[in-house]
C-alpha atoms as a PDB file:
ATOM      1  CA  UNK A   1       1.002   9.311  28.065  1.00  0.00           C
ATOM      2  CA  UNK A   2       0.754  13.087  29.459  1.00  0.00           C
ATOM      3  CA  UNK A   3      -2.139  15.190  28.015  1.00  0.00           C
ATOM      4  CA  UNK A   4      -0.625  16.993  25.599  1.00  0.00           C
ATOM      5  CA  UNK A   5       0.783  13.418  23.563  1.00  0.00           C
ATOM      6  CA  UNK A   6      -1.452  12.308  20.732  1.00  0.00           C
ATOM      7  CA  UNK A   7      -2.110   9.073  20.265  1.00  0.00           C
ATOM      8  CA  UNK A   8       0.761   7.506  17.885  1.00  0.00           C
ATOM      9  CA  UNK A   9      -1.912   6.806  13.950  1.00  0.00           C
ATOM     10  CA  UNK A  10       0.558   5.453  12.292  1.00  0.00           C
ATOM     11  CA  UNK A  11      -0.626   2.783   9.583  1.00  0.00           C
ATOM     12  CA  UNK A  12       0.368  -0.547   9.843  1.00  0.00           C
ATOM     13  CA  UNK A  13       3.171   0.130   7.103  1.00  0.00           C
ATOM     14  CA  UNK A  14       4.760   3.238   8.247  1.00  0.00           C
ATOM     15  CA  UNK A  15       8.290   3.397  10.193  1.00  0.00           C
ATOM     16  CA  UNK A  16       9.577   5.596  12.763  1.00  0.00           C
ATOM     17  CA  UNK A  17      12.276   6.464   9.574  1.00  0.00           C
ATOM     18  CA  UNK A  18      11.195   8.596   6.914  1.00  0.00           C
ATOM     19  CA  UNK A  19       8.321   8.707   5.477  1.00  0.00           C
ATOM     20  CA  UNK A  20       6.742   9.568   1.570  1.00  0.00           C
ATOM     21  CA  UNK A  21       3.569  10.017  -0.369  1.00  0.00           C
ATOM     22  CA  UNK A  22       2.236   7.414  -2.862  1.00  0.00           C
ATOM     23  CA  UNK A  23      -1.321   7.085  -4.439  1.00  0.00           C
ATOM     24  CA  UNK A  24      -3.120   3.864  -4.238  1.00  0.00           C
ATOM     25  CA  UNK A  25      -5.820   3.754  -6.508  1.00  0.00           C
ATOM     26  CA  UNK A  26      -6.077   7.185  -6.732  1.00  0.00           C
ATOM     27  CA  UNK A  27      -5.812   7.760  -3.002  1.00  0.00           C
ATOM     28  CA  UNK A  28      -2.921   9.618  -0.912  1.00  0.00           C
ATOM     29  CA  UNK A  29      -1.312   7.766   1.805  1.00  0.00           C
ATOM     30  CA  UNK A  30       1.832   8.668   3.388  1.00  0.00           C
ATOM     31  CA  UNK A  31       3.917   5.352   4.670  1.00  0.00           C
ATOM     32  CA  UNK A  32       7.330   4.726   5.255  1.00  0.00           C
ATOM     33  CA  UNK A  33      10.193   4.125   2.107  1.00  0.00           C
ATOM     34  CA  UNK A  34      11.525   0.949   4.074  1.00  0.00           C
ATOM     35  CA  UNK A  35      10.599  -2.296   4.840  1.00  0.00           C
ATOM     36  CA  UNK A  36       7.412  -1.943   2.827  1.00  0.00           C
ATOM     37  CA  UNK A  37       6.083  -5.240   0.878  1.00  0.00           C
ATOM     38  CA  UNK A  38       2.705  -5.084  -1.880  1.00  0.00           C
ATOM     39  CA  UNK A  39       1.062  -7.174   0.660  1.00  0.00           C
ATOM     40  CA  UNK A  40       1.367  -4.077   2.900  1.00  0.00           C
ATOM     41  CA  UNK A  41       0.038  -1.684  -0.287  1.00  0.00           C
ATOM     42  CA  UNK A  42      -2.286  -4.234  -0.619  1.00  0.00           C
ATOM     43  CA  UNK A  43      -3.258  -4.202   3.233  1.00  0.00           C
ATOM     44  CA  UNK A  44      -3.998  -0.220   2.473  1.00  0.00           C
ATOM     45  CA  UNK A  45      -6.881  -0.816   0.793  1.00  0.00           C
ATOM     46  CA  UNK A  46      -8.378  -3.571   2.600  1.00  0.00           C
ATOM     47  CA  UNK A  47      -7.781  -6.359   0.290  1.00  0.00           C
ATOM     48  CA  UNK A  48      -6.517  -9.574   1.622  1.00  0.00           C
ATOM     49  CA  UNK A  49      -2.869 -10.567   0.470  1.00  0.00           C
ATOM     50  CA  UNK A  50      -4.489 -14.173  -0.503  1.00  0.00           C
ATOM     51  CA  UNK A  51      -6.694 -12.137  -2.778  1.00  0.00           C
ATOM     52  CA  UNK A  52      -4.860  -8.974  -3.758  1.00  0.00           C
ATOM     53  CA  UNK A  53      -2.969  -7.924  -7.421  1.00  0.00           C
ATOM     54  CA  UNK A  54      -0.517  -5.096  -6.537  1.00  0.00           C
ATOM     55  CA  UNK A  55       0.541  -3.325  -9.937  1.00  0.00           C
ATOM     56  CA  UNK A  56       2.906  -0.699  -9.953  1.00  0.00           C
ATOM     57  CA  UNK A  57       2.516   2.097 -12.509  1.00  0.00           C
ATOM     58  CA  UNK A  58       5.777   1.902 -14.669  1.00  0.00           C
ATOM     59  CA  UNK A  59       7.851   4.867 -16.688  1.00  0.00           C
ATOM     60  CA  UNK A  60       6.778   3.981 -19.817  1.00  0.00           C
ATOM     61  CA  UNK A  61       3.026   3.827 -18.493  1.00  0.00           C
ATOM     62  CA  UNK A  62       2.387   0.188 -18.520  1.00  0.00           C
ATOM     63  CA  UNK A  63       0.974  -1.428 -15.184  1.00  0.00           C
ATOM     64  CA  UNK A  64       3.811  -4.038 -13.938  1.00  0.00           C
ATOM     65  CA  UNK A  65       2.801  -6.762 -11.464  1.00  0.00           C
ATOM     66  CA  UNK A  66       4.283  -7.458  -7.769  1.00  0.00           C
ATOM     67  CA  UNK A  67       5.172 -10.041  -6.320  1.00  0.00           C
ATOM     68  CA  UNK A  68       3.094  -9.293  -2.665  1.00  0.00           C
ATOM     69  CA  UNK A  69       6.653 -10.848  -0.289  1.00  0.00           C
ATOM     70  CA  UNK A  70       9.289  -8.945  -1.956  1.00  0.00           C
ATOM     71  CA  UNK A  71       9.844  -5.562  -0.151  1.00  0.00           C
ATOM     72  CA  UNK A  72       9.617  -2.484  -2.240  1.00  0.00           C
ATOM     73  CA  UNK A  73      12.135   0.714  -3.052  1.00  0.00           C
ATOM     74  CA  UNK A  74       9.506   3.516  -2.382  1.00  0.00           C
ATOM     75  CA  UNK A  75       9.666   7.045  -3.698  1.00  0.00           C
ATOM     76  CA  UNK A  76       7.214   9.806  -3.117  1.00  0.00           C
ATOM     77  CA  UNK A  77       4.899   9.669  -5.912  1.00  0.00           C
ATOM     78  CA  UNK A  78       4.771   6.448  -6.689  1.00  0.00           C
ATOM     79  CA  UNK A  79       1.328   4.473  -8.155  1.00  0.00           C
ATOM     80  CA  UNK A  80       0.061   1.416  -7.177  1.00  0.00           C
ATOM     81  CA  UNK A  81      -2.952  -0.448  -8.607  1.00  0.00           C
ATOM     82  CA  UNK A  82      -4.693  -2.447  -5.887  1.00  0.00           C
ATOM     83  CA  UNK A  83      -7.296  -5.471  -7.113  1.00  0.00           C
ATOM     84  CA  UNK A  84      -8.892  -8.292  -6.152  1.00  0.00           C
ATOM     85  CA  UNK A  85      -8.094 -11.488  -7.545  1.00  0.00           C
ATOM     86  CA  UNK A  86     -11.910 -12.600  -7.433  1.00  0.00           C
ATOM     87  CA  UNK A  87     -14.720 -11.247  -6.658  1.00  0.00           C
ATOM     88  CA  UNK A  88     -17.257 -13.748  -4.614  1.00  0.00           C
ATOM     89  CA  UNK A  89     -20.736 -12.663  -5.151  1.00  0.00           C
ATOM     90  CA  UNK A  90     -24.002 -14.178  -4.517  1.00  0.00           C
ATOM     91  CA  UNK A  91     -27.840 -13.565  -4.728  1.00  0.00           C
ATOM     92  CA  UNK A  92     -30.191 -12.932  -1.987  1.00  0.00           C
END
């Protein structure tokens, strides 16, 4: 790499193709429309596929589960609802 290349900071879901803007729980990211699965919203966030719920928000307003292996049409805009399945807490 010369001096004047930045380092490549692409996420972990974003392609060399195009790219859009979606809000995760309330947050911006900008990833690439292809190829994208809710494990990889999921992954966003920091939750664990083996733990995560990815909802998507739908037209009508209602929040409609994903399946986390199916790969996802993505359009700028689009809101996702990342949560944990549990929650393990303790005391001490």
């Amino acid at each position: 790499m010369t001096p004047d290349q930045a380092p490549d900071q692409a996420g972990p879901t974003q392609t060399a193709g195009a790219t859009c803007e979606i809000l995760v729980n309330r947050r911006r990211f900008a990833i690439g429309n292809q190829g994208v699965t809710a494990a990889d919203i999921a992954a966003l966030m920091g939750v664990p596929a083996d733990n995560a719920v990815v909802e998507r928000s739908a037209p009508t307003g209602d929040w409609v589960a994903l399946p986390l292996a199916d790969t996802l049409d993505i359009h700028p805009g689009d809101t996702f609802l990342v949560t944990r399945q549990f929650v393990m807490g303790g005391h001490g």
